[in-house]
Protein backbone atom coordinates (compact mmCIF):
# COMPACT_ATOMS: atom_id res chain seq x y z
CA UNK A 1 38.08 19.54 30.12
CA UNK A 2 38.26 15.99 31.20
CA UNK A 3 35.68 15.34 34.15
CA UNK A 4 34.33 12.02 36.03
CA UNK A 5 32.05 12.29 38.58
CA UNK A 6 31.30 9.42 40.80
CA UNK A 7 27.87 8.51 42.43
CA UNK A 8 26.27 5.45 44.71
CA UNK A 9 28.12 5.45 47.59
CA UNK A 10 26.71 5.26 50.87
CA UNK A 11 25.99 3.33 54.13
CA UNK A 12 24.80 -0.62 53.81
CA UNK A 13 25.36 -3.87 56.09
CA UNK A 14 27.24 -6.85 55.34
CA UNK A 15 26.21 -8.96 52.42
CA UNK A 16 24.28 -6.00 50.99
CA UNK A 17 25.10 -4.46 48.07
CA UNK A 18 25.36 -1.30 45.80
CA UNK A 19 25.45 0.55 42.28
CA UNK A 20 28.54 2.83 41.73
CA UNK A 21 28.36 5.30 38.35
CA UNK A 22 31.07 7.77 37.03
CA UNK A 23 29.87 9.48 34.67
CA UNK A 24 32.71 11.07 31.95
CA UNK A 25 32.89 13.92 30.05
CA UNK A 26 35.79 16.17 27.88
CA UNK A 27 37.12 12.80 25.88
CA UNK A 28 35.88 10.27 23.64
CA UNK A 29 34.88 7.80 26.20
CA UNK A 30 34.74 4.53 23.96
CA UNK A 31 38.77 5.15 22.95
CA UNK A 32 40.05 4.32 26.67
CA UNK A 33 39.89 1.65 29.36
CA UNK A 34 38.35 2.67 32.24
CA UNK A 35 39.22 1.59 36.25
CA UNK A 36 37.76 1.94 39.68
CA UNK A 37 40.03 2.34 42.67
CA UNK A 38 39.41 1.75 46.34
CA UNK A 39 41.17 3.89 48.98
CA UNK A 40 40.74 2.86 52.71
CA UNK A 41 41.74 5.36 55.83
CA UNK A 42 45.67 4.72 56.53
CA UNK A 43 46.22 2.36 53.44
CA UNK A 44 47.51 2.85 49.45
CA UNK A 45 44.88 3.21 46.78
CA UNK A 46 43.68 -0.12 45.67
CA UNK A 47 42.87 -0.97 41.96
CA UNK A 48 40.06 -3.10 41.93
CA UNK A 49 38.48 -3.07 38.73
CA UNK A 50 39.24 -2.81 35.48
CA UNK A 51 37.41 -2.76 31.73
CA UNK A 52 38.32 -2.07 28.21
CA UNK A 53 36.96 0.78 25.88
CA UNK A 54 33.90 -1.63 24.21
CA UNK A 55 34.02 -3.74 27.73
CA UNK A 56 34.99 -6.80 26.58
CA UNK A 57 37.71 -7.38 28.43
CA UNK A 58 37.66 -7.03 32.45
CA UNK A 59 39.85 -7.82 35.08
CA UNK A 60 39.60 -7.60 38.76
CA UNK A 61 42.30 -8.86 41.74
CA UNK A 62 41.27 -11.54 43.76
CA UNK A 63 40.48 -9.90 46.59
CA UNK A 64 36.60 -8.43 44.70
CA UNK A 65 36.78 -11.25 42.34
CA UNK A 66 33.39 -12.77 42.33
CA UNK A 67 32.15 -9.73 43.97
CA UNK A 68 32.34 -7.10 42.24
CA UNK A 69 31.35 -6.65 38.42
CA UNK A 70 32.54 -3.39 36.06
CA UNK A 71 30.43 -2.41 33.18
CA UNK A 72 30.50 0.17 30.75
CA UNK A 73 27.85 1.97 28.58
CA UNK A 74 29.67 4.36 25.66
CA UNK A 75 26.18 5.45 24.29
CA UNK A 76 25.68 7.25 28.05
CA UNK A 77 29.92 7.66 28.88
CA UNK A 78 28.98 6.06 32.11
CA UNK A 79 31.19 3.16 33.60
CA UNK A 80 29.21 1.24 36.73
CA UNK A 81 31.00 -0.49 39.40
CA UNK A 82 28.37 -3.14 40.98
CA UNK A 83 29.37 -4.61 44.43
CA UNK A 84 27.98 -7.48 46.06
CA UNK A 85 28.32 -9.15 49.58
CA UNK A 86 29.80 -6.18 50.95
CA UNK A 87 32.19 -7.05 53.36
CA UNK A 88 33.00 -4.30 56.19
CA UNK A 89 36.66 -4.30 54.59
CA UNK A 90 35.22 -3.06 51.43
CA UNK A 91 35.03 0.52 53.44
CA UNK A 92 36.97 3.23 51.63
CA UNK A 93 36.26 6.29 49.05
CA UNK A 94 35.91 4.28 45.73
CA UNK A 95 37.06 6.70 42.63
CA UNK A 96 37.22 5.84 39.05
CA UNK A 97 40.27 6.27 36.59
CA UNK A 98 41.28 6.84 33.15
CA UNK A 99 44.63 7.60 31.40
CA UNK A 100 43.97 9.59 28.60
CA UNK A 101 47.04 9.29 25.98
CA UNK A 102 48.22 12.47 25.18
CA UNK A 103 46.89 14.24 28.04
CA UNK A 104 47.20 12.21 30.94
CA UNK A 105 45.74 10.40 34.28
CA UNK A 106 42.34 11.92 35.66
CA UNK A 107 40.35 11.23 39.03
CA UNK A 108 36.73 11.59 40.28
CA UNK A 109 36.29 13.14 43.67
CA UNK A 110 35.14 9.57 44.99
CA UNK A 111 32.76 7.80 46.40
CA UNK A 112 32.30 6.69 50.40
CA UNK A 113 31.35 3.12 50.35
CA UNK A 114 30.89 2.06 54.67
CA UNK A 115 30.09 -1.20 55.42
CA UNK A 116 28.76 -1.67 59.18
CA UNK A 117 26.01 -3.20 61.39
């Protein structure tokens, strides 16, 4: 059974920053990209990272870019979402992603990242 459970989350102020895991099990990790999504209160699910199965390819939208850096270890099936300068618009439940071919799309239970002074 497929499972990703995220972890880091929590309260900071502006500019600070934090360390977001999801850690994977029920699949070969290294075989699929991996993304982290954003979801803020009243708005659509936001993709804002993503990074392919040996992480050598990453891609982010320019709203994180700079910001925000995705990394992967296989040898641990962990995928790490570091954010930087926090920005109280970075607020929302941040859940990582993976379509699994053959089986399908699978969620974490998420993250709460708040930003406030």
């Amino acid at each position: 059974q497929v499972q990703l459970v995220e972890s880091g989350g929590g309260l900071v102020q502006p500019g600070e920053s934090l360390r977001l895991s999801c850690a994977v099990s029920g699949y070969i990790f290294s075989f699929y990209a991996m993304d982290w999504y954003r979801q803020a209160p009243g708005k659509q699910r936001e993709l804002v990272a993503t990074i392919s199965s040996i992480g050598t390819i990453t891609n982010y939208p320019d709203s994180v870019k700079g910001r925000f850096t995705i990394s992967r270890d296989n040898g641990k099936n962990t995928v790490y979402l570091q954010v930087n300068s926090l920005k109280p618009e970075d607020t929302a439940v941040y859940y990582c992603h993976v379509h699994v071919g053959g089986s399908g799309d699978y969620w974490g239970q998420g993250t709460q990242v708040t930003v406030s002074s």
